[in-house]
N, C-alpha and C. Protein backbone atom coordinates (compact mmCIF):
# COMPACT_ATOMS: atom_id res chain seq x y z
N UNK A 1 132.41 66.10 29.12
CA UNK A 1 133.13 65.20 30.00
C UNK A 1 134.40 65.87 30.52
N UNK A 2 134.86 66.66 29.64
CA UNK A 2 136.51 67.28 29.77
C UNK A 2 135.78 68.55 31.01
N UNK A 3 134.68 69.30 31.34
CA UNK A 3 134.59 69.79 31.58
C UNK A 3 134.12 69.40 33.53
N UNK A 4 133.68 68.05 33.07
CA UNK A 4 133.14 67.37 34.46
C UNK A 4 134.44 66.99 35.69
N UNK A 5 135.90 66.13 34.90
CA UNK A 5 137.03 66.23 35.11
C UNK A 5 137.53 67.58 35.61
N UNK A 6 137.44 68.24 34.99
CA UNK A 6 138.24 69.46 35.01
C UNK A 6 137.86 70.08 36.59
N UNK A 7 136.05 69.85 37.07
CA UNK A 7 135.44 70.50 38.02
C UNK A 7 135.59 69.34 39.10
N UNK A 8 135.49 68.32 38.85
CA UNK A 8 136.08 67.25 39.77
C UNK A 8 137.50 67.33 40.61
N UNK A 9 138.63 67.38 39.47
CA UNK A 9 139.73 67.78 40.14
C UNK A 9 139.64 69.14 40.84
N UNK A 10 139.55 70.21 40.48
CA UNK A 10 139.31 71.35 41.34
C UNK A 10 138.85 71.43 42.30
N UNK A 11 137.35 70.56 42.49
CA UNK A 11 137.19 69.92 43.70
C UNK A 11 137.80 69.01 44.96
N UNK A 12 138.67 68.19 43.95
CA UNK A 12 139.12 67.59 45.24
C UNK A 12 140.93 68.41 45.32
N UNK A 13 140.88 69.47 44.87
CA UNK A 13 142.06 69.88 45.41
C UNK A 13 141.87 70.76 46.69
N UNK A 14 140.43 71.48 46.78
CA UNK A 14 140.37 71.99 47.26
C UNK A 14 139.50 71.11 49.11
N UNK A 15 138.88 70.48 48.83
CA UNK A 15 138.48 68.99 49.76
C UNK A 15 139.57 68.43 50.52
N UNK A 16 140.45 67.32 49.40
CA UNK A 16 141.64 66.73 50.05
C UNK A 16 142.40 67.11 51.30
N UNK A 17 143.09 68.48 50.74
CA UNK A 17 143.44 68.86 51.85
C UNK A 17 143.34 69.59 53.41
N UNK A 18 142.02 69.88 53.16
CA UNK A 18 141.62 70.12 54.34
C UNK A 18 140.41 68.86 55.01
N UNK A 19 140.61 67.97 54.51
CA UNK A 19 140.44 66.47 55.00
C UNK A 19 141.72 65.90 55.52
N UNK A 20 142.29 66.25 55.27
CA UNK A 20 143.92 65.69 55.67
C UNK A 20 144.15 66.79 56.95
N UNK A 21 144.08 68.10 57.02
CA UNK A 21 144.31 68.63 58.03
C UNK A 21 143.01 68.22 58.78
N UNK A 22 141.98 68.07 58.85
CA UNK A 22 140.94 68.08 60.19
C UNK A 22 141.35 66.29 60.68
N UNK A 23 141.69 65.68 59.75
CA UNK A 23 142.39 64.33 60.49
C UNK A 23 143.41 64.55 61.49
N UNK A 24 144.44 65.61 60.90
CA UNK A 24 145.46 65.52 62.01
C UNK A 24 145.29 66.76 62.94
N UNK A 25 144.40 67.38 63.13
CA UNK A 25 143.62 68.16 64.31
C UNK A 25 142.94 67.29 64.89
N UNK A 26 142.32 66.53 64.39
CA UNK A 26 141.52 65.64 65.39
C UNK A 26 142.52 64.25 66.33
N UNK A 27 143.56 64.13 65.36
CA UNK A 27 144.44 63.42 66.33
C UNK A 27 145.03 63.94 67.49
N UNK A 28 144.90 65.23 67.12
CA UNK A 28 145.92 66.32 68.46
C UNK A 28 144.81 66.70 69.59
N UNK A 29 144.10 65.99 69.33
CA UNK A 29 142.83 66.72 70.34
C UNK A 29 142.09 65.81 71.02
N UNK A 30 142.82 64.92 71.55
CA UNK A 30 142.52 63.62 72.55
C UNK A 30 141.85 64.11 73.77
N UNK A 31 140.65 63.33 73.91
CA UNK A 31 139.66 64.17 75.03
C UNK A 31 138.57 65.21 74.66
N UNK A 32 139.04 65.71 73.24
CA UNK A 32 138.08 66.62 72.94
C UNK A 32 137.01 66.49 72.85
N UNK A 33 135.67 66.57 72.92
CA UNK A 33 134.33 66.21 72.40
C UNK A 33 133.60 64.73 72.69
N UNK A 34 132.68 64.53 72.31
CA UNK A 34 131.79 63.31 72.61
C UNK A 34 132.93 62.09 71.53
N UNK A 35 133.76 62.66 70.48
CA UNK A 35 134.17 61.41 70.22
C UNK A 35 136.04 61.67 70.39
N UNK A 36 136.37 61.76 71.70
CA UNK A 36 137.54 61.96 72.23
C UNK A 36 138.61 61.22 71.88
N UNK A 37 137.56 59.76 72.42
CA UNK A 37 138.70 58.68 72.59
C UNK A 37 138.33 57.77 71.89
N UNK A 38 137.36 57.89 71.02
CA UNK A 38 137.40 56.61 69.93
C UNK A 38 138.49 56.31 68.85
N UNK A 39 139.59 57.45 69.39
CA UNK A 39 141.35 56.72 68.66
C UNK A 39 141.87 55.51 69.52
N UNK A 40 140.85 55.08 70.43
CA UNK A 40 141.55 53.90 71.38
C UNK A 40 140.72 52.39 71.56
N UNK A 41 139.88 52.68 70.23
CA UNK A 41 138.87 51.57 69.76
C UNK A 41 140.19 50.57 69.17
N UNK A 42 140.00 49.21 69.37
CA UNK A 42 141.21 48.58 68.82
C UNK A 42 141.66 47.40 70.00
N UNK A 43 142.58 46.88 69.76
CA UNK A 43 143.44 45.87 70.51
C UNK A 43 144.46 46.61 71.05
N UNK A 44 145.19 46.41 72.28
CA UNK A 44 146.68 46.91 72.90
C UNK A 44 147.05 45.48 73.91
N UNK A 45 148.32 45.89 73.51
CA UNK A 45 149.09 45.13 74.42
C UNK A 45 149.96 45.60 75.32
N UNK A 46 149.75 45.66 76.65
CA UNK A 46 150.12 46.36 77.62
C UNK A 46 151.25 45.94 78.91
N UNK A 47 152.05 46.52 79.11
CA UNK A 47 153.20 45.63 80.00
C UNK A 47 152.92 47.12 81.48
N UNK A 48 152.97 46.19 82.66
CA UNK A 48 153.04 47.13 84.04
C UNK A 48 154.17 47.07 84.32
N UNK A 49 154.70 47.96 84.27
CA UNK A 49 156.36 48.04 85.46
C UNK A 49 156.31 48.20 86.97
N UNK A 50 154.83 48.21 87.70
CA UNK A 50 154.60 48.12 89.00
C UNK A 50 153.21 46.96 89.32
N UNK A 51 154.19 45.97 88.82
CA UNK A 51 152.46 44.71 88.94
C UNK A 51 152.04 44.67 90.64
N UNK A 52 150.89 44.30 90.41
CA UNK A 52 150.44 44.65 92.08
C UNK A 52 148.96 43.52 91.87
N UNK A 53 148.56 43.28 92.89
CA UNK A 53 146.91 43.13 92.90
C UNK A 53 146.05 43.70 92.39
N UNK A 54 145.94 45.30 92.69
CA UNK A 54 145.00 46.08 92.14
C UNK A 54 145.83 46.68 91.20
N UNK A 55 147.10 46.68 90.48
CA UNK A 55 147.17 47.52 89.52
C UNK A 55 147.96 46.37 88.20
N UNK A 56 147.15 45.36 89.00
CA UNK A 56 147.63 44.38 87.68
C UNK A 56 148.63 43.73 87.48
N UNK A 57 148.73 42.50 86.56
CA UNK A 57 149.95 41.64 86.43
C UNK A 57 150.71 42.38 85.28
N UNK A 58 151.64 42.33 85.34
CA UNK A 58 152.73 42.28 84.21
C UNK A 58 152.81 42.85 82.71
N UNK A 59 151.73 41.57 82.14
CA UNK A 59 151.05 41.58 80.75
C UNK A 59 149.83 41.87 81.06
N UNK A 60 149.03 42.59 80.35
CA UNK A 60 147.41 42.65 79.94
C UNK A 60 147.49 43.15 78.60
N UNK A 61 146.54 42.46 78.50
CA UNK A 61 145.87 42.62 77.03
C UNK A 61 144.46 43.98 76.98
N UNK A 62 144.61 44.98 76.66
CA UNK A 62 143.40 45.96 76.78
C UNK A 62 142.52 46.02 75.32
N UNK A 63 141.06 45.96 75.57
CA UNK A 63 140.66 45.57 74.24
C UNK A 63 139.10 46.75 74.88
N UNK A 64 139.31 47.58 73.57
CA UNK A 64 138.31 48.78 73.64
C UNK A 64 137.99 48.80 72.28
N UNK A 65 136.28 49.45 72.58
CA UNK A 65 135.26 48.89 71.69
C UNK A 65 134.04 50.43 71.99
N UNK A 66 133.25 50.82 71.30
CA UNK A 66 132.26 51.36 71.37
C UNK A 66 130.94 51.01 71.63
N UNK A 67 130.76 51.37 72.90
CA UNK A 67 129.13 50.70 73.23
C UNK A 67 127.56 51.72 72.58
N UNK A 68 126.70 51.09 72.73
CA UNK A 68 125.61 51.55 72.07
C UNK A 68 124.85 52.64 71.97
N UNK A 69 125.37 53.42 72.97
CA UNK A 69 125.15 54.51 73.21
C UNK A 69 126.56 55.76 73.28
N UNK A 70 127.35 55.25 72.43
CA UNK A 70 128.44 55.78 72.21
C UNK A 70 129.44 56.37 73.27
N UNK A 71 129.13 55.63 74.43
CA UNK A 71 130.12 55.51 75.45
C UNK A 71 131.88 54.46 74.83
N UNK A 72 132.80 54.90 75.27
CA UNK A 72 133.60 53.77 74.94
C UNK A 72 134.30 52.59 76.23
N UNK A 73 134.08 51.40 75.98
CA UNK A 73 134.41 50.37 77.06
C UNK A 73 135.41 49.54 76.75
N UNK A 74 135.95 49.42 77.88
CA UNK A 74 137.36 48.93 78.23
C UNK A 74 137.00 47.92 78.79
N UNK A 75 138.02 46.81 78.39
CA UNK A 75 138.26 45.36 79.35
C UNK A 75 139.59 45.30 79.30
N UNK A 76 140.16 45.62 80.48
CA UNK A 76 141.48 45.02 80.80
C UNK A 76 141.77 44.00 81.30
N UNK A 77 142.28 42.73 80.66
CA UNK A 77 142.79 41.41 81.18
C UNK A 77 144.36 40.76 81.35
N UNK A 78 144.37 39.69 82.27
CA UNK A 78 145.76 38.97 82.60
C UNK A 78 145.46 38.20 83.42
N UNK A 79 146.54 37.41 83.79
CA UNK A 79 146.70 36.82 84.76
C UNK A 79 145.80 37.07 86.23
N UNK A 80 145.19 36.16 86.56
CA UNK A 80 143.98 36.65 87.85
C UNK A 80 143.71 38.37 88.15
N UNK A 81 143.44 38.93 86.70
CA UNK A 81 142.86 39.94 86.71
C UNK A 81 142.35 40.75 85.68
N UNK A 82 140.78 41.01 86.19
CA UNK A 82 140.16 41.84 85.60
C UNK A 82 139.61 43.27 85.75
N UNK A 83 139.31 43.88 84.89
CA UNK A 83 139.26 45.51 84.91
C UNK A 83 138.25 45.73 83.79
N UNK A 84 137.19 46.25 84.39
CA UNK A 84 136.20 46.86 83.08
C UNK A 84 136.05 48.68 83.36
N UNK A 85 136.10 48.92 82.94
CA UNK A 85 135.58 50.65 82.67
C UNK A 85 135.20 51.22 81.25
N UNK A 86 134.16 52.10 81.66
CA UNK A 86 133.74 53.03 80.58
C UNK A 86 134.10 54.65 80.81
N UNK A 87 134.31 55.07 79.58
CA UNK A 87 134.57 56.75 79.02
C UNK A 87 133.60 57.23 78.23
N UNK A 88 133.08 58.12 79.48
CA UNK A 88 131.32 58.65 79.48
C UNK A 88 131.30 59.82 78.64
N UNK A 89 130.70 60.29 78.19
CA UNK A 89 131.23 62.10 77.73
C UNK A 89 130.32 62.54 78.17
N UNK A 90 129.59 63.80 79.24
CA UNK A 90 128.83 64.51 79.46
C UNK A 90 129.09 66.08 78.74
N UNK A 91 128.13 66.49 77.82
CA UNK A 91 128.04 67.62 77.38
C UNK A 91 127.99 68.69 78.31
N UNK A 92 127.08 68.74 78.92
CA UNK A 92 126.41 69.64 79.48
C UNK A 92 127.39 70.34 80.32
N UNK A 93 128.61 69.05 80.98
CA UNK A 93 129.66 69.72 81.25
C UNK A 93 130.74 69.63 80.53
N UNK A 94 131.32 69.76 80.02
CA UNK A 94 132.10 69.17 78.34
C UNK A 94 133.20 68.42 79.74
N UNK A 95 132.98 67.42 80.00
CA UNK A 95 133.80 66.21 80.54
C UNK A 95 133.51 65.01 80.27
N UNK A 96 134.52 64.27 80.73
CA UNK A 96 134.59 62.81 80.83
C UNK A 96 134.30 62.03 81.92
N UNK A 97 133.81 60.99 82.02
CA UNK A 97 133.31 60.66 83.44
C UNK A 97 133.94 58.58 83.13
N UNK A 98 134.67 58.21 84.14
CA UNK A 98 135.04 56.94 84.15
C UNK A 98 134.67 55.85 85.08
N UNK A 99 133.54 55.33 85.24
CA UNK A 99 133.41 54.28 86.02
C UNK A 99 134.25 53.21 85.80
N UNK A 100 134.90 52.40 86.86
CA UNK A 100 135.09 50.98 86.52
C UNK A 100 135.08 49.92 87.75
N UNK A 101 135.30 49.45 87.65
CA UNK A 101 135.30 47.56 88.59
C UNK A 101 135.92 46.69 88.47
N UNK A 102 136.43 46.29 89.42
CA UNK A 102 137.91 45.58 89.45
C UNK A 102 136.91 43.59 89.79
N UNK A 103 137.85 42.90 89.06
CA UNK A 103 136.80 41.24 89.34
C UNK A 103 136.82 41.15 91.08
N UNK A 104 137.60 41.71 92.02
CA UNK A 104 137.73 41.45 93.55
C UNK A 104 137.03 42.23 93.64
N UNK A 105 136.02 43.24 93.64
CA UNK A 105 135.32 43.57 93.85
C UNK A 105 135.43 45.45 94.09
N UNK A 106 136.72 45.70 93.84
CA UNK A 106 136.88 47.08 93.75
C UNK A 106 136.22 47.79 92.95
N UNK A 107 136.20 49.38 93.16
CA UNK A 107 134.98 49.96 92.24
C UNK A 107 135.81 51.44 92.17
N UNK A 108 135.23 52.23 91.36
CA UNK A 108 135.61 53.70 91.28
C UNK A 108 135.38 54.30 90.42
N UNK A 109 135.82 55.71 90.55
CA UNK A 109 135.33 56.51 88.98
C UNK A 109 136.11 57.66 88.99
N UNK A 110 136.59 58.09 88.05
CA UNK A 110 137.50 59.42 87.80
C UNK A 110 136.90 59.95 86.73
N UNK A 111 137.15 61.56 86.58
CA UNK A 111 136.91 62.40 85.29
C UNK A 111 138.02 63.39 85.17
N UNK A 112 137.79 63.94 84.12
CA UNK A 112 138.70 64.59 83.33
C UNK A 112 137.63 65.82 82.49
N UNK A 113 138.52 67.21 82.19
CA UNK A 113 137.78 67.48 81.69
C UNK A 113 139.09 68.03 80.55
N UNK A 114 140.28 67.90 80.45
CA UNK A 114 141.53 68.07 80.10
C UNK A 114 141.37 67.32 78.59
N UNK A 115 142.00 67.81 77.78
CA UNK A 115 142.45 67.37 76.27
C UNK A 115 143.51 67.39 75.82
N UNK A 116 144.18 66.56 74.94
CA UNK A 116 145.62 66.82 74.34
C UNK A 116 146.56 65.39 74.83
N UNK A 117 147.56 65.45 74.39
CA UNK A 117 148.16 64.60 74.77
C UNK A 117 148.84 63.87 75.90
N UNK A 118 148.54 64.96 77.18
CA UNK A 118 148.94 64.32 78.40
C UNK A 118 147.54 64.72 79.38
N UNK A 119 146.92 63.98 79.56
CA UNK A 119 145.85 63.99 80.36
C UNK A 119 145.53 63.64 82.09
N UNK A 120 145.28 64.17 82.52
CA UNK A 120 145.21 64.00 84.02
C UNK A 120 143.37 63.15 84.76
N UNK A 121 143.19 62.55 84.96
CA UNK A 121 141.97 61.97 85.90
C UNK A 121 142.05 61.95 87.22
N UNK A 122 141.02 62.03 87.39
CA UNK A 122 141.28 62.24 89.43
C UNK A 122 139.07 61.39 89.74
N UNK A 123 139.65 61.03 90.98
CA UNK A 123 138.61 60.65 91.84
C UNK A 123 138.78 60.17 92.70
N UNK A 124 137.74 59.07 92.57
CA UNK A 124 138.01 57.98 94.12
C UNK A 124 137.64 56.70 93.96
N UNK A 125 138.34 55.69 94.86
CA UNK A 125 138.05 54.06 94.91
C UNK A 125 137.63 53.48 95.80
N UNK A 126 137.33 52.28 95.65
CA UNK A 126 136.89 51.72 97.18
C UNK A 126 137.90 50.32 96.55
N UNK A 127 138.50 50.46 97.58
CA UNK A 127 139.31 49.25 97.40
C UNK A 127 139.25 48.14 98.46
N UNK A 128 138.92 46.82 97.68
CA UNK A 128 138.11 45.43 98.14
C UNK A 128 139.51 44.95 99.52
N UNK A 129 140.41 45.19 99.04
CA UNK A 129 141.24 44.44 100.13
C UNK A 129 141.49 45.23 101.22
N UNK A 130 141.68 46.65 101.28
CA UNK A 130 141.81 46.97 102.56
C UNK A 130 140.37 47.39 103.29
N UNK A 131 139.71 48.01 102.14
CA UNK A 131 138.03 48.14 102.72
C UNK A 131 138.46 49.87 102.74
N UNK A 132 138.70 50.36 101.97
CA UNK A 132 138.87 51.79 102.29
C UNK A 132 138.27 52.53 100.86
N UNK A 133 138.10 53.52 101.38
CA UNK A 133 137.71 54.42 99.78
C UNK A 133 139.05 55.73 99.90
N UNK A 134 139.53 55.80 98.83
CA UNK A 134 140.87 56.52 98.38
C UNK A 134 140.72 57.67 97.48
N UNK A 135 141.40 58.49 97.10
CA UNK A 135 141.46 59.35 96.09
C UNK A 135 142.46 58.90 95.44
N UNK A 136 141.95 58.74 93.98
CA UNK A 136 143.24 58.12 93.01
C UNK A 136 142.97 59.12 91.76
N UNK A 137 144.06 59.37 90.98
CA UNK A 137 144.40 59.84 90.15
C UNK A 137 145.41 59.15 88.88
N UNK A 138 145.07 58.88 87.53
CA UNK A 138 145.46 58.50 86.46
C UNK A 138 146.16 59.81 85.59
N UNK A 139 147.72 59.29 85.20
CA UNK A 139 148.12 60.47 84.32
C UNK A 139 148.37 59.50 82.76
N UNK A 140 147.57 59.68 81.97
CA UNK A 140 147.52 59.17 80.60
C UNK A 140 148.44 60.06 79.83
N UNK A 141 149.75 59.33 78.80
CA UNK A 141 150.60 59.69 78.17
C UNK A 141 150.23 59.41 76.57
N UNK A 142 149.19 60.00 75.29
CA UNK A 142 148.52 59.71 74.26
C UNK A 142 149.17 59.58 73.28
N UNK A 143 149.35 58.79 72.20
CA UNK A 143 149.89 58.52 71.00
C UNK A 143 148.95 57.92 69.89
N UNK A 144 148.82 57.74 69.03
CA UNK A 144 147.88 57.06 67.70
C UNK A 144 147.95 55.64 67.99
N UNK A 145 149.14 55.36 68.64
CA UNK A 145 149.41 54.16 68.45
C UNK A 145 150.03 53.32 69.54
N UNK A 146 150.43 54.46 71.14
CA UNK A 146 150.42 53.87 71.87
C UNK A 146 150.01 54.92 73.27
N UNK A 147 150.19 54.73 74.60
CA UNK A 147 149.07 54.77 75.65
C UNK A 147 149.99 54.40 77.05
N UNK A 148 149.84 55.22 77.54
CA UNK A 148 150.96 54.52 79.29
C UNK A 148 149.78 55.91 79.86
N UNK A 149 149.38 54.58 81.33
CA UNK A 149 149.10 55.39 82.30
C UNK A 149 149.81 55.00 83.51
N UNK A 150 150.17 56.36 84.39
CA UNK A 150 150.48 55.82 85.52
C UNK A 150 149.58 56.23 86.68
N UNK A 151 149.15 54.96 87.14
CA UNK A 151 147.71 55.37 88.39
C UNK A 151 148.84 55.67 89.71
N UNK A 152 147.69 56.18 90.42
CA UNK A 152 148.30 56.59 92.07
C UNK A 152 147.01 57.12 92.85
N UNK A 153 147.31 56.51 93.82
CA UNK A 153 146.39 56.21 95.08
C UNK A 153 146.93 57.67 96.47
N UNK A 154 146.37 58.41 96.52
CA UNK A 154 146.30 59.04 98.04
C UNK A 154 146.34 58.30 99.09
N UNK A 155 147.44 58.56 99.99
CA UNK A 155 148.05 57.85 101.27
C UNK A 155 148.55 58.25 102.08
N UNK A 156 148.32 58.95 103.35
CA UNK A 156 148.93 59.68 104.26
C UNK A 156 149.40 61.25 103.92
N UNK A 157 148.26 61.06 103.02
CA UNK A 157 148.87 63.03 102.21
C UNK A 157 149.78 62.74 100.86
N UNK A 158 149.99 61.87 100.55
CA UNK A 158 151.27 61.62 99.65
C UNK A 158 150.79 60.64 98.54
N UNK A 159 151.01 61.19 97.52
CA UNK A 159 150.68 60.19 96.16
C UNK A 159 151.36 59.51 96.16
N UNK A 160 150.89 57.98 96.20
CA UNK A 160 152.00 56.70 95.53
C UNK A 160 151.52 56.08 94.49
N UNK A 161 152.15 55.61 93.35
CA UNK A 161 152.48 55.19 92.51
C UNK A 161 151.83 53.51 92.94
N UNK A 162 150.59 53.19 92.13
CA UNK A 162 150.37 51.87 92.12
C UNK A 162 150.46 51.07 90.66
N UNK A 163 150.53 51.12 89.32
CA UNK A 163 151.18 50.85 88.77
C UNK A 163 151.23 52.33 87.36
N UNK A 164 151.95 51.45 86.57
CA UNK A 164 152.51 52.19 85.64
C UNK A 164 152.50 51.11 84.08
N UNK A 165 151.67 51.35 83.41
CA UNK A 165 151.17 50.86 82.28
C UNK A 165 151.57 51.67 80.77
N UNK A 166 151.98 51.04 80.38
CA UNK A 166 152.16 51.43 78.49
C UNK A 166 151.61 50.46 77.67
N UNK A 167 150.94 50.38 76.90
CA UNK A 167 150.01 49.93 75.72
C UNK A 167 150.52 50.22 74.60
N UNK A 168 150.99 49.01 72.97
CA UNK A 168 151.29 49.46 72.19
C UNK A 168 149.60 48.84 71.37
N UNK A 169 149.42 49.38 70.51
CA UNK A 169 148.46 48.83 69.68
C UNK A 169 148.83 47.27 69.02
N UNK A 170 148.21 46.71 69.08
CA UNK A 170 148.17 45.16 68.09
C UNK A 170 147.19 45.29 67.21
């Protein structure tokens, strides 16, 4: 028994800690791999400092979840507005691919193929109220525990700022 102990602890001295380091490598490596962003499975509570129509009221509540095929999906809600998107992972090109849909009927999709803590997305929208399709770009700011993106829309050559979101976890 003294001898089973003895090979047990040795074992987990040598285990432990490099379980403890591949945890906090895998926190530093947001975007990385097919399971990138499943640090953003959970509840957030999210405040806009540029509320708008399409970039949302004020408060939303963001609530992300893992779908069945190990995509991860987003519902962003508030006040007369909704937002669904998914974070696709394609191997084949080691990227990310983001569809989503706005409840007015807006649509779009951005990817990324970027990792780490400040992340960049780019694509395009079709946006329901003016009837136009845009190039928009998302810059995601990553934490364990909290999340700010600020979106922006292409406009006359010139990026503007349509809102600006931070998420703390609940």
């Amino acid at each position: 028994m003294k001898q089973f102990l003895c090979a047990l602890g040795a074992l987990l001295a040598i285990v432990a800690p490099s379980m403890a380091r591949s945890q906090t490598m895998a926190s530093a490596m947001y975007g990385a791999g097919p399971h990138g962003y499943d640090w953003a499975i959970g509840t957030w509570s999210c405040t806009n400092t540029l509320p708008s129509p399409m970039g949302g009221p004020t408060r939303t509540t963001l609530t992300v979840s893992k779908a069945n095929n190990g995509a991860i999906f987003y519902r962003s809600t508030g006040t007369n507005f909704d937002n669904v998107w998914y974070n696709v992972y394609l191997p084949a090109k080691k990227m990310w691919t983001s569809p989503f849909i706005l409840a007015d009927g807006s649509y779009g999709t951005e990817s990324t193929s970027q990792t780490g803590k400040k992340i960049v997305w780019v694509g395009s929208a079709y946006f329901g109220d003016s009837g136009k399709m845009m190039a928009i770009r998302d810059t995601n700011s990553i934490g364990p525990n909290n999340y700010a993106d600020l979106g922006e829309y292409r406009s006359g050559g010139a990026w503007k700022a349509q809102y600006n979101v931070s998420c703390t976890r609940t």
